[in-house]
Every structure is written in structure tokens, then in C-alpha cells.
Protein backbone atom coordinates (compact mmCIF):
# COMPACT_ATOMS: atom_id res chain seq x y z
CA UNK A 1 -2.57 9.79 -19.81
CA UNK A 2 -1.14 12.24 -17.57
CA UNK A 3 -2.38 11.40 -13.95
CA UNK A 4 -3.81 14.10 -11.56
CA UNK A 5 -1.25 16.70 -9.68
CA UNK A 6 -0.24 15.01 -6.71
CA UNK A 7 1.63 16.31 -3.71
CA UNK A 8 1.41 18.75 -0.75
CA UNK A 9 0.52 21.71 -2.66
CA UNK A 10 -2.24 23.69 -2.10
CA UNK A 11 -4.82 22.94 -5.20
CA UNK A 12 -6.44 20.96 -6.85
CA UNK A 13 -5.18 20.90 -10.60
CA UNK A 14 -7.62 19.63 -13.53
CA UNK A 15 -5.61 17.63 -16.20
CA UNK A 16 -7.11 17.02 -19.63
CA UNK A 17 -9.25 13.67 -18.86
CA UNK A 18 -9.26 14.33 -14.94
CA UNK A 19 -12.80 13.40 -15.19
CA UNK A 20 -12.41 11.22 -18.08
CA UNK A 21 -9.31 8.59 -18.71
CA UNK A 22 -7.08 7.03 -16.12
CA UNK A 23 -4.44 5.11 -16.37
CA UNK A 24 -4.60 1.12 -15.40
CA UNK A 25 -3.82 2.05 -11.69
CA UNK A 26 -6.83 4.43 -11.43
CA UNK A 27 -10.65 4.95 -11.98
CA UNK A 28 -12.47 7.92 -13.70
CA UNK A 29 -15.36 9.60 -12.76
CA UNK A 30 -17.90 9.84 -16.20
CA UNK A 31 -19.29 13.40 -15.51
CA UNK A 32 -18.26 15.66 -17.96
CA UNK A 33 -15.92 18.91 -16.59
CA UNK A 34 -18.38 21.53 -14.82
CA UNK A 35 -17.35 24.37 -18.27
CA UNK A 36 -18.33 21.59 -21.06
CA UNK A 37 -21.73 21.03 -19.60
CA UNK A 38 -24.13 22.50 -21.71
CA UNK A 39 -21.47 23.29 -24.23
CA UNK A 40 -21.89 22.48 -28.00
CA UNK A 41 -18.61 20.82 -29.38
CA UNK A 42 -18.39 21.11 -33.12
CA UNK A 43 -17.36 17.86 -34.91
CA UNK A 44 -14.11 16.93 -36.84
CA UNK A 45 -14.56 17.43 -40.35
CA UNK A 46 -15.01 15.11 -42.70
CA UNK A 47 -11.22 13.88 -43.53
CA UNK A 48 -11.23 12.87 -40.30
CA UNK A 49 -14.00 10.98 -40.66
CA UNK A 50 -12.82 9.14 -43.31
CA UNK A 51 -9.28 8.47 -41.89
CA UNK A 52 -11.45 6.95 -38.64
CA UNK A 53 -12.69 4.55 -41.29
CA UNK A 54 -9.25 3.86 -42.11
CA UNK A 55 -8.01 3.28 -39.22
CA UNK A 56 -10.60 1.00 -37.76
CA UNK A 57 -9.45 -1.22 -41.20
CA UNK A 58 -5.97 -1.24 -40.07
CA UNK A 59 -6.56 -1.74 -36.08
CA UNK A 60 -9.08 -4.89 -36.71
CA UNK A 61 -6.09 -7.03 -37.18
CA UNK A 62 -3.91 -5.67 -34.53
CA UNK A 63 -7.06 -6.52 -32.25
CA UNK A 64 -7.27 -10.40 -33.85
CA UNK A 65 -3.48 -10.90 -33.21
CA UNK A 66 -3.93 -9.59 -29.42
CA UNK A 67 -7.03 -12.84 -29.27
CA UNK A 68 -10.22 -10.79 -30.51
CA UNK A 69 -12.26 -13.14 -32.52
CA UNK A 70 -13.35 -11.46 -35.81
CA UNK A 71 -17.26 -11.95 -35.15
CA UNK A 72 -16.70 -10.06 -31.29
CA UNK A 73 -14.69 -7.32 -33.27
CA UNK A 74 -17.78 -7.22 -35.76
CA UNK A 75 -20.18 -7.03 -33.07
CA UNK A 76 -18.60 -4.36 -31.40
CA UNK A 77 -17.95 -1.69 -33.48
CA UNK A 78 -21.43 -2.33 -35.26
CA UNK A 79 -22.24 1.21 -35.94
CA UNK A 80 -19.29 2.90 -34.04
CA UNK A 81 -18.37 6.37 -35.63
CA UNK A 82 -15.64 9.38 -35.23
CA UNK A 83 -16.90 11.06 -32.16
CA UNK A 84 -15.40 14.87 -32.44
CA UNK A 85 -17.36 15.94 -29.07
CA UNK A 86 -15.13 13.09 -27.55
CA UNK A 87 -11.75 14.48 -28.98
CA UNK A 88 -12.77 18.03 -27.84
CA UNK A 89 -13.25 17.22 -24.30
CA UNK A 90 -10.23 15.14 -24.18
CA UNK A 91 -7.92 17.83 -25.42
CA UNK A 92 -9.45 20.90 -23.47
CA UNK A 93 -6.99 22.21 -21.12
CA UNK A 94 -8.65 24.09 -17.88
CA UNK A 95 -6.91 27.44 -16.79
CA UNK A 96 -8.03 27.36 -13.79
CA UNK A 97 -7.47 25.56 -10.93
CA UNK A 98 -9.90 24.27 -7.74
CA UNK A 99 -8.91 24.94 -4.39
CA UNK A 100 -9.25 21.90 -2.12
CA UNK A 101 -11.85 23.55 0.13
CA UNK A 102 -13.67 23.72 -3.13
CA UNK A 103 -13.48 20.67 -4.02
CA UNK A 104 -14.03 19.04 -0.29
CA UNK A 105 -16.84 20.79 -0.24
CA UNK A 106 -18.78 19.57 -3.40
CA UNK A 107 -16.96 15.75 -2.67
CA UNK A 108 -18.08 15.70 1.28
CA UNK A 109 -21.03 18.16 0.88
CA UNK A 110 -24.09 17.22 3.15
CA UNK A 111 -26.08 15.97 0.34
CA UNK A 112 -23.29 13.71 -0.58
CA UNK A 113 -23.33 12.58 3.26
CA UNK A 114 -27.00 12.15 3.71
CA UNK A 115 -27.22 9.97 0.33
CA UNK A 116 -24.37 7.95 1.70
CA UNK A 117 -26.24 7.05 4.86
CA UNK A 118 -29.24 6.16 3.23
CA UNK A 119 -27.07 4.01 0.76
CA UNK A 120 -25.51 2.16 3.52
CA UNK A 121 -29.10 1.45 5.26
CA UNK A 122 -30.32 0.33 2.19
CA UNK A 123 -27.61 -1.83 0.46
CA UNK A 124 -25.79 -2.69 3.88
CA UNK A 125 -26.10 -6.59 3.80
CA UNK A 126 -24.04 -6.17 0.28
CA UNK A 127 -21.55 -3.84 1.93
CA UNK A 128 -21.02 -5.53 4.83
CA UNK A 129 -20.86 -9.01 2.81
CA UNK A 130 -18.11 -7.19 0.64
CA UNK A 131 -16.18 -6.14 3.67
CA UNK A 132 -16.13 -9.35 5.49
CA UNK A 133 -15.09 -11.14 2.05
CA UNK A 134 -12.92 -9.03 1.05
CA UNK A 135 -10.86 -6.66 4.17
CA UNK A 136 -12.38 -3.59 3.24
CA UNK A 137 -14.56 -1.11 5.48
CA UNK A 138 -17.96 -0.31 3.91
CA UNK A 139 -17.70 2.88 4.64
CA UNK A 140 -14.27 3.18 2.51
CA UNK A 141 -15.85 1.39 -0.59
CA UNK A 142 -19.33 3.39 -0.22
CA UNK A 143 -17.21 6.58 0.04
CA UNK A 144 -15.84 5.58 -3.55
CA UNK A 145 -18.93 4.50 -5.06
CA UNK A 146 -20.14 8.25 -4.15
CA UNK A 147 -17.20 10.24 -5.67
CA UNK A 148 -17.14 8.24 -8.57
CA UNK A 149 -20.83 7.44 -9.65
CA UNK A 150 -23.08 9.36 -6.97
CA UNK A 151 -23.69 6.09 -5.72
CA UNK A 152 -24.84 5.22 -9.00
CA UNK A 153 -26.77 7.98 -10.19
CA UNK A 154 -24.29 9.00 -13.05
CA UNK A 155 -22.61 5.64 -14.03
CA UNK A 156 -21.72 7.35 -18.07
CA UNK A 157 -24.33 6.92 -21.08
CA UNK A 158 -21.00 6.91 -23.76
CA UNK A 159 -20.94 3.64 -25.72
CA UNK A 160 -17.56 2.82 -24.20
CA UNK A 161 -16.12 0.99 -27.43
CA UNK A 162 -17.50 4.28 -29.98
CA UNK A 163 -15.48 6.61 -27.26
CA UNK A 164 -11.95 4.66 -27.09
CA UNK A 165 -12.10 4.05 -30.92
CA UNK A 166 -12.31 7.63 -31.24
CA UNK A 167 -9.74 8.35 -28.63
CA UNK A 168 -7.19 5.83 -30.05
CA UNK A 169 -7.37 7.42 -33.18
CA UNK A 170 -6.63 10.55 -32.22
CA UNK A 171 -3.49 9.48 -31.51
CA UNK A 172 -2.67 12.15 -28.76
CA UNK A 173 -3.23 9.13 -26.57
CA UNK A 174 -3.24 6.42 -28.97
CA UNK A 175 -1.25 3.48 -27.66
CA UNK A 176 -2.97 3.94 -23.85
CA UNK A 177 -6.91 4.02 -25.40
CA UNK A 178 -5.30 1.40 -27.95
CA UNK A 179 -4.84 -1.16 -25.13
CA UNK A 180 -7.97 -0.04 -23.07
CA UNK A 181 -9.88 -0.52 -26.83
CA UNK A 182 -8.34 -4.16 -27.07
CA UNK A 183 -8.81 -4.74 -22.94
CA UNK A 184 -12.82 -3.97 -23.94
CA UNK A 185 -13.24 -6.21 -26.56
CA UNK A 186 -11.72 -9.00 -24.45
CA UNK A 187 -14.53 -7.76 -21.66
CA UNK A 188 -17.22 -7.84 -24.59
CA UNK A 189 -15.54 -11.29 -25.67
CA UNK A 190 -15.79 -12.75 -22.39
CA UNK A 191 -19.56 -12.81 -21.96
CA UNK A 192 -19.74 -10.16 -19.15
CA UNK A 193 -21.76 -7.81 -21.26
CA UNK A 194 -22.87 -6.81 -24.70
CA UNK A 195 -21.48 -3.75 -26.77
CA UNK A 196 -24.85 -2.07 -26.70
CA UNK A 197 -24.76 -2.30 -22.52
CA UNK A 198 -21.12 -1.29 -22.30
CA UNK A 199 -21.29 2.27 -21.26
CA UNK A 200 -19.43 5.35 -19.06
CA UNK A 201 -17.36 7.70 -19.03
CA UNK A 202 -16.52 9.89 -22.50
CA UNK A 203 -13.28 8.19 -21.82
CA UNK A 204 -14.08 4.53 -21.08
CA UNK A 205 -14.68 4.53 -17.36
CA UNK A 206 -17.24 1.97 -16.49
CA UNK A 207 -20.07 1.33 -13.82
CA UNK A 208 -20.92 2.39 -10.34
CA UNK A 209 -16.66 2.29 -9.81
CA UNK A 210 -16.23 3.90 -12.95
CA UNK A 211 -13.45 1.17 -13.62
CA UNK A 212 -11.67 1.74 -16.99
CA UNK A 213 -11.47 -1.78 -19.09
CA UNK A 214 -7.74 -2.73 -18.26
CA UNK A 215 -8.10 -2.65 -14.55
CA UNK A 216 -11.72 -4.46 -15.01
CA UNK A 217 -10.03 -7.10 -16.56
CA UNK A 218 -7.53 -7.29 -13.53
CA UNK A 219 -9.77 -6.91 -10.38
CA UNK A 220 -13.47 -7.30 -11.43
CA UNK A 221 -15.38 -9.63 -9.34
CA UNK A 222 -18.72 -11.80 -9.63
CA UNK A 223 -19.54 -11.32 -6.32
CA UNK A 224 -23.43 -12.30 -7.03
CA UNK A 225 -22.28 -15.80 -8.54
CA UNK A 226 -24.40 -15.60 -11.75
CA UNK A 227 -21.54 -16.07 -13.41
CA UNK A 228 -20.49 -12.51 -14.93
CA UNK A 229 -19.12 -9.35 -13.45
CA UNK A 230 -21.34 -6.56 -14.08
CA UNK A 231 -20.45 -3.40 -12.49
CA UNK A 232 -23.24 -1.71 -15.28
CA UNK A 233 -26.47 -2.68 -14.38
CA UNK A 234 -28.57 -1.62 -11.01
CA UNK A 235 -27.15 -3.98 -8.59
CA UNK A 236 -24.23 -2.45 -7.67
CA UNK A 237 -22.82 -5.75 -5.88
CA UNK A 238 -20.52 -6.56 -8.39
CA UNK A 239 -18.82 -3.10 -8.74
CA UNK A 240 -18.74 -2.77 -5.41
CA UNK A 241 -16.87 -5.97 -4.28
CA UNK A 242 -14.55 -5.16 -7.49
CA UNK A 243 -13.44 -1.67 -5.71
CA UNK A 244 -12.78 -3.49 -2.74
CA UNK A 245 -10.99 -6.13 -4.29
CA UNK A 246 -8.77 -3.70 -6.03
CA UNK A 247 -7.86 -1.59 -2.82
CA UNK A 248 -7.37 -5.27 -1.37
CA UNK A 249 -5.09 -6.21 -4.08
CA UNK A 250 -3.07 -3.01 -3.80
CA UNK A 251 -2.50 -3.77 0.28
CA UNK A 252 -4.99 -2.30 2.23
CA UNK A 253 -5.32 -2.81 6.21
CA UNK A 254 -8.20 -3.39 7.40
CA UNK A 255 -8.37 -1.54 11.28
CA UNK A 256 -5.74 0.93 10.13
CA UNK A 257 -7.26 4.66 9.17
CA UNK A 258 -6.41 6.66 6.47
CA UNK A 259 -4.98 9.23 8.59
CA UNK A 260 -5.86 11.78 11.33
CA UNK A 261 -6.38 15.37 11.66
CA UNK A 262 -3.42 16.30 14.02
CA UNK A 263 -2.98 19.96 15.91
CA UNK A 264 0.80 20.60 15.19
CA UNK A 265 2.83 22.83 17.95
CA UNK A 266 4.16 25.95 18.08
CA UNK A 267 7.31 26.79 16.05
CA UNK A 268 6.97 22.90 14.05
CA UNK A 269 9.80 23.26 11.59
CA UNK A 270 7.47 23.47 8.22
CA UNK A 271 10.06 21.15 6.26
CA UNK A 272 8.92 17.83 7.86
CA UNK A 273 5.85 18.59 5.51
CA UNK A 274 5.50 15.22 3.39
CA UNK A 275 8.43 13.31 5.65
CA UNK A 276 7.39 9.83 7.13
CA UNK A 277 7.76 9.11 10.48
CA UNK A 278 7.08 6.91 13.17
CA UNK A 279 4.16 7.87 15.65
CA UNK A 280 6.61 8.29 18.40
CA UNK A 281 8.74 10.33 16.67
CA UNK A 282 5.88 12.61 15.79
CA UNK A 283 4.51 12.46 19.69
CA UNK A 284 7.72 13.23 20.79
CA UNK A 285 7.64 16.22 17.81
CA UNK A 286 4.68 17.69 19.75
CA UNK A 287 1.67 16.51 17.57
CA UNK A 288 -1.15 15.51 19.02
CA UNK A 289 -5.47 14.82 17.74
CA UNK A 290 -7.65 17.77 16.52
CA UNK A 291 -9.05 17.63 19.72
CA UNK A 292 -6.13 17.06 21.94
CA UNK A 293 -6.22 13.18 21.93
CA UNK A 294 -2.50 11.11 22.12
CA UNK A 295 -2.08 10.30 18.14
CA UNK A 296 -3.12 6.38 17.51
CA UNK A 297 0.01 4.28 16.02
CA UNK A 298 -1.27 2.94 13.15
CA UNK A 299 2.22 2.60 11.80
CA UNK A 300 4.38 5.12 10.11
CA UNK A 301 2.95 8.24 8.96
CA UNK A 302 3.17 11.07 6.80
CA UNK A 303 2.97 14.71 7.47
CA UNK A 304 0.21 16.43 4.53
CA UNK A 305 -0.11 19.98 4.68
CA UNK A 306 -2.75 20.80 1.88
CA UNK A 307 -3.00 24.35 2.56
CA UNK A 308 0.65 24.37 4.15
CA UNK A 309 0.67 25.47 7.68
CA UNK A 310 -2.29 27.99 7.55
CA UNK A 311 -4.89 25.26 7.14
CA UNK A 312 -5.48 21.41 8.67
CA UNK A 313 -2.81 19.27 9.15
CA UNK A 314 -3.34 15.63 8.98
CA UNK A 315 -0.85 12.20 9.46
CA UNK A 316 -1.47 9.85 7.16
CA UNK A 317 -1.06 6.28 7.23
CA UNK A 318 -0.63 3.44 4.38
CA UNK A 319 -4.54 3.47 3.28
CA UNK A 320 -3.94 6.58 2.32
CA UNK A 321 -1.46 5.69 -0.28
CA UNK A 322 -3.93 2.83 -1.17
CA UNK A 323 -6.91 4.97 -1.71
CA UNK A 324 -4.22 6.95 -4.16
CA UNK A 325 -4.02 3.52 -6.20
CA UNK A 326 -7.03 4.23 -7.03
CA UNK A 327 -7.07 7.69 -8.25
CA UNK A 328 -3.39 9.50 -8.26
CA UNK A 329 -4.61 12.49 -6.56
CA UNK A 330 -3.94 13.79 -2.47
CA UNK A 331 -7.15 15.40 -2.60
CA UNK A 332 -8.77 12.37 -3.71
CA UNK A 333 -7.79 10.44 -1.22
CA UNK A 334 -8.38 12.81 1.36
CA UNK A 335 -12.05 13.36 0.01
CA UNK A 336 -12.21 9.68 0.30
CA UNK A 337 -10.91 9.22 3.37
CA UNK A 338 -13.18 12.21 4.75
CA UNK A 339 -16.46 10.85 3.58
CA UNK A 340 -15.62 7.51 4.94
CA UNK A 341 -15.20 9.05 8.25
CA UNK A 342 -18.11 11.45 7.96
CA UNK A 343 -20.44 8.35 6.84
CA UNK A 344 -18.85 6.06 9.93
CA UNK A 345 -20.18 9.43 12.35
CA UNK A 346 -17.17 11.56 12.46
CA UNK A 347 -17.33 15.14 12.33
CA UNK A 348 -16.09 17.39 9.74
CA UNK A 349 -12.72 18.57 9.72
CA UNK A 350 -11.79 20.90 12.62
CA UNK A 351 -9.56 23.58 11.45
CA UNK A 352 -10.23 26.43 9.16
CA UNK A 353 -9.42 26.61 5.97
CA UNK A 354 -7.35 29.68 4.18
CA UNK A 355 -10.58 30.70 2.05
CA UNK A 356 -9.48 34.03 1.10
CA UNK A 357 -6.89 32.54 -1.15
CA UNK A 358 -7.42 32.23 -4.80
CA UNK A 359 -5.85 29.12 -6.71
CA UNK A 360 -3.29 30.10 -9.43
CA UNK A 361 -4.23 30.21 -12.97
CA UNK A 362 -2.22 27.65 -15.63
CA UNK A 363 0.01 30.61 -16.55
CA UNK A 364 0.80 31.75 -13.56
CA UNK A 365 1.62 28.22 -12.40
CA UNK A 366 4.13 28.17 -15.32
CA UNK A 367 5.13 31.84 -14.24
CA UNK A 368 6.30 30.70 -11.02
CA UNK A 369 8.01 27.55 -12.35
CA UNK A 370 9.78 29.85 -14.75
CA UNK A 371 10.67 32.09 -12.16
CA UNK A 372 11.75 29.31 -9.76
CA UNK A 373 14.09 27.68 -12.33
CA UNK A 374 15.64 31.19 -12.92
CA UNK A 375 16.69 31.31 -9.18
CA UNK A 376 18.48 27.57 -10.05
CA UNK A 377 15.61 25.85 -8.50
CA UNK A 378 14.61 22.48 -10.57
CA UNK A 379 11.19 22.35 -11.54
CA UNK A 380 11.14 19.47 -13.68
CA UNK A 381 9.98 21.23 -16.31
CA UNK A 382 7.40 24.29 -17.17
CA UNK A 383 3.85 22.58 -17.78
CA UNK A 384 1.57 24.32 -14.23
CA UNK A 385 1.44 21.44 -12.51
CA UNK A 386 2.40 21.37 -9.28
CA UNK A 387 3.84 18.03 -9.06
CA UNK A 388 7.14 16.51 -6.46
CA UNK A 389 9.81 18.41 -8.28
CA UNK A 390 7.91 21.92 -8.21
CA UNK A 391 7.06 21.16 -4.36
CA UNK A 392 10.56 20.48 -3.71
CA UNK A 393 11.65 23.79 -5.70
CA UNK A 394 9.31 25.59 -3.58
CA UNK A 395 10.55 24.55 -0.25
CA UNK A 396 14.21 25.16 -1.09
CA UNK A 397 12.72 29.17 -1.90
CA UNK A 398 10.84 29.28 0.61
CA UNK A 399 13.29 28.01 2.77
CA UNK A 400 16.09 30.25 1.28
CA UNK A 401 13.58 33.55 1.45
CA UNK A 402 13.14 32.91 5.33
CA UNK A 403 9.73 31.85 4.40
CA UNK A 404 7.89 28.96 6.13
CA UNK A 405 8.82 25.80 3.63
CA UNK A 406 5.38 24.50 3.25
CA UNK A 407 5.05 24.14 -0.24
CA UNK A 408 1.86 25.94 -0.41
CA UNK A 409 1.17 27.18 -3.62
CA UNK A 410 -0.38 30.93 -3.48
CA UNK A 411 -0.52 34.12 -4.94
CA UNK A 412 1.89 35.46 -2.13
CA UNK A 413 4.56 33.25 -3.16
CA UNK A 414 4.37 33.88 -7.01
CA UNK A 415 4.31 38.30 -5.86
CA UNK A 416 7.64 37.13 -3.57
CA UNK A 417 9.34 35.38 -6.49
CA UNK A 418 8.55 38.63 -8.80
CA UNK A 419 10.17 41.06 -6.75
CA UNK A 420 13.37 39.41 -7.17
């Protein structure tokens, strides 16, 4: 599936199955988009249906070649039927975007803060086992288990083999829910946990992690030593140590932060935005801590400008590229990183966001990529996401205009590029 817009830009986007599918290298979060709650889907019609039926003939030997025994095939999809709701959700394309205040402030809202505390009071012998095991801060992992589960108050209610059945058919998708299908059987096959207790996401994210069945497979851990992985049930041990283990696999350093809120000087050329540099070279730029502190050298860091140079700037070290392992997304990992901090004591984030700016719709994301590629600036292609190549176009206009080349995405830019 397409991952989530990454990059220095200034929104969030929402791509179909943002909240729902990820690819092996990423989790999914099971709540359903904020305009399809309390929203009637209507169901595929009947030839679909029956093609479902069909096709669930002609996959059950694909899954017996790929090792499914026929009785764990049987079991599973005991009951399993053509879920249209599913199909709907997955193809629904969001026109409008969520600016990263927005969505910082729903991710790292009090609530989510409080409930964090009180999580790491009450489960802090597991999270501190899991971090001396495993290299990981409980802080980090408990900031996960928030964003993705609530700390386990929404883990999915989807019968996880039902919803990638329906998704593989579809065939939008097919070959990526295909192998998660196959990965899920081998889960079921394994022992870890029946069919009828294999729930999440609409899209096959699983547990308090909200791990989707490929990368269960490759970092799921029995950390409780009863002999199965279970990131389903109430004990969140297991899920737990199995996000660790994954940011562990993936090279995380324990000690090093995620990154810092820096105060950037006076007249900071804006197109070392995104470049990687060495603390001293970014000491001897001028940068220095929120709060007027000498920056910490942590290693070499990155420059990330979310709201370009009229809102926080922040150096970012290698975590931060691990956290983004997890889900491919800048403001993920900054809402992760942020909620670690804020649950560790830190304060909130020091400088003002621009709220009076309104996020671009789809079209006029693909207005503005139009536009730019008209001027000879490569895009990559008109879609509205704002990924690396659209950045890049953006600098090289804004640089070219006499604008500051931040890369942020507003409506100024898009009424510049109009006028010609």
C-alpha cells in the first residue's frame, strides 16, 4: 500500500488505509478514519459475492503450496464472507488534509499524557523489564502503545482473516493483503492464537502495537514465557516487548534522543531544511536549545522544519528515523517522539505554531504540482501528496521566487504559483 506522506512539508496527508494497512515495515492504527465513523457503507452486490466464493476456491491452494495445512486453512476461514464495508473504507480517498498542530494535538493531547502516566505507574515493572531486555526506553515503547491502541483501549474488533480475504480479493491491493492473508494463517498455524481471537484493524493490524501479520511473524516476542506471543489479549507484555524488539531490530540507540527543539538564528539560510549535519557544524551555524542550552551531540542530525521557518524547528537524530520504521510518517515520529518526552517530564513544545493556516485540499495539492511542473519543476508526478520530489520542486520555486526555501506547503505558495 501506499505509505503515509513523508517529508518536511507542512501537513499531515491521509492516504487510503492511513489508519488501516501498512506495509511490512510499519504498524496501523485499527480506528476507523474520523468521516466513516458513524457512516453506513452499503455492501458489494451480489456478483461480488459470489466471485469472493470463487476466489477463496482458487487461493486455498496457493496458501497450501506457501506451507498452510488444509485443516488450519479450514479452520480459518470457517464462516469468513465478502466484507463490502471493508472495501469501502479501503478505497475512500480523504480531500482534506490535517495540519500537524492538529494532529499533535489529538496524538500528545493531555488526556493522552495523563493516561500515559498512569500506564507507566501501573504496568512499569513490564516496561522497565522490556527496556532493560531489550535497549528500548519505556517511555518510547509506551508512547507507541498510546498512538496506536490508546494503550489498549481500541486494539480492532475485525476478524483479521474475514478483513484480508476481502481485501485480497479486491485486488486493488491484492498481492500485499495476499501475503499478509498467507503470513496470518502461518500465525493461526503456529499455535499463537485461534481464528476466532485474531482481531484489529479493518485492515489486519493486530493488538496493543497494532502489528500487521508479516512483521508479527518477523519481530513478535513471548516475552511472558508461556510459550506463545500474544499481543491480543489484556496483558500487553507481549506486544509491548514485540514493539521494542522491532525498533531494536531496526537500530535503535538507547541514550540517544529522537531529536531536539532547536531556536535557529537570524538570517539561517532556509535550504539546509532536511540536510544532515554534524552537531558542530550546526553550533557553529548558530543553533542552539529552545531554551538557549548548547545543542547535545548525539551524532549527526537533521534539520525538520514542519511548518517551514514560521513554526518549531527541531534536529533530529537516528531514533528518529527508527521511530519512522515503524510508521513512514515525520509527523508520526515526531508525535512519538513528543509523547515520549512529555511522559519522561518534558514540557510541550516551545514555539508557536502557524495556526491561522489552512492545509491544502487534494486538488489543490495536485493544482500546485501541476503548476510547479509547468514552471519545469519535477514533481514526480500529479497524485497531492507532498512527498521528496514535490518538496524538492518547492524549494527550487521558492528559491527561484526570492521566497524563503522551506518547503512549507500553504495557501500562499499555491496564490504565488497562480499569478504566474
Amino acid at each position: 500500500m501506499a505509505t503515509r506522506a513523508a517529508g518536511f512539508g507542512l501537513f499531515l496527508i491521509l492516504l487510503p488505509g492511513c489508519l488501516g494497512a501498512g506495509s511490512v515495515e510499519r504498524s496501523v492504527r485499527p480506528e476507523p478514519r474520523p468521516e466513516l465513523r458513524g457512516v453506513t457503507m452499503t455492501a458489494s452486490p451480489a456478483p461480488a459475492h459470489r466471485g469472493f466464493a470463487t476466489w477463496i476456491e482458487g487461493f486455498r491452494p496457493r496458501a497450501l503450496r506457501a506451507g498452510i495445512r488444509g485443516d488450519t486453512f479450514d479452520r480459518a476461514f470457517a464462516g469468513v464472507a465478502y466484507d463490502g464495508e471493508i472495501v469501502a473504507r479501503d478505497r475512500r480517498q480523504p480531500e482534506f488534509t490535517r495540519a500537524i498542530w492538529d494532529y499533535l494535538d489529538s496524538a500528545v493531547s493531555d488526556t493522552r499524557i495523563a493516561n500515559g502516566r498512569a500506564r507507566l505507574a501501573a504496568d512499569g515493572a513490564v516496561l522497565a523489564a522490556v527496556e532493560a531486555r531489550l535497549g528500548v526506553e519505556k517511555e518510547v515503547v509506551a508512547a507507541i502503545w498510546g498512538l496506536e491502541s490508546g494503550y489498549g483501549s481500541y486494539r480492532g474488533s475485525t476478524p483479521v482473516i474475514g478483513a484480508l480475504a476481502t481485501l485480497a480479493f479486491d485486488g486493488r491491493r491484492g498481492a500485499f493483503f495476499e501475503e499478509q492473508l498467507i503470513a496470518a494463517l502461518r500465525i493461526v498455524q503456529s499455535g499463537d492464537v485461534v481464528p476466532a481471537r485474531m482481531t484489529g484493524s479493518w485492515a489486519g493490524a493486530m493488538g496493543h502495537t497494532q502489528f500487521i501479520p508479516t512483521s508479527y511473524l518477523a519481530y513478535a516476542v513471548d516475552f511472558g514465557g508461556d510459550g506463545r506471543r500474544d499481543i491480543w489479549g489484556d496483558d500487553p507484555a507481549d506486544a509491548l516487548a514485540s514493539a521494542a524488539n522491532y525498533l531494536a531490530r531496526h537500530g535503535w540507540t538507547r541514550g540517544q534522543p529522537w531529536g531536539v527543539e532547536v531556536r535557529l538564528p537570524a538570517g539561517l539560510d532556509a535550504r539546509v531544511a532536511g540536510s544532515r549535519r554534524s552537531i558542530a557544524e550546526w553550533r557553529a551555524a548558530g543553533l542552539v536549545l529552545a531554551d538557549g542550552g548548547r545543542l547535545p551531540d548525539h551524532g549527526p542530525a537533521a534539520l525538520f522544519l514542519p511548518a517551514g521557518l514560521r513554526g518549531p524547528a527541531f534536529l533530529t537524530f537516528d531514533n528518529f528515523r527508527v521511530i519512522k520504521r515503524y510508521n513512514n510518517a515525520d509527523s508520526y515520529a515526531l508525535a512519538v517522539g513528543h509523547l515520549a518526552d512529555r511522559l519522561a517530564g518534558a514540557g510541550p513544545i516551545r514555539a508557536a505554531w502557524p495556526r491561522g493556516d489552512r492545509p491544502l485540499t487534494r486538488d489543490e495539492r495536485e493544482e500546485l504540482q501541476r503548476l510547479l511542473t509547468a514552471r519545469g519543476y519535477d514533481t514526480g508526478g500529479i497524485d497531492g501528496r507532498i512527498g521528496p520530489a514535490t518538496l524538492a520542486a518547492i524549494r527550487a520555486f521558492q528559491a527561484a521566487a526570492g521566497m524563503a526555501p522551506d518547503g512549507y506547503v500553504s495557501l500562499e505558495l499555491l496564490m504565488r504559483l497562480r499569478r504566474g
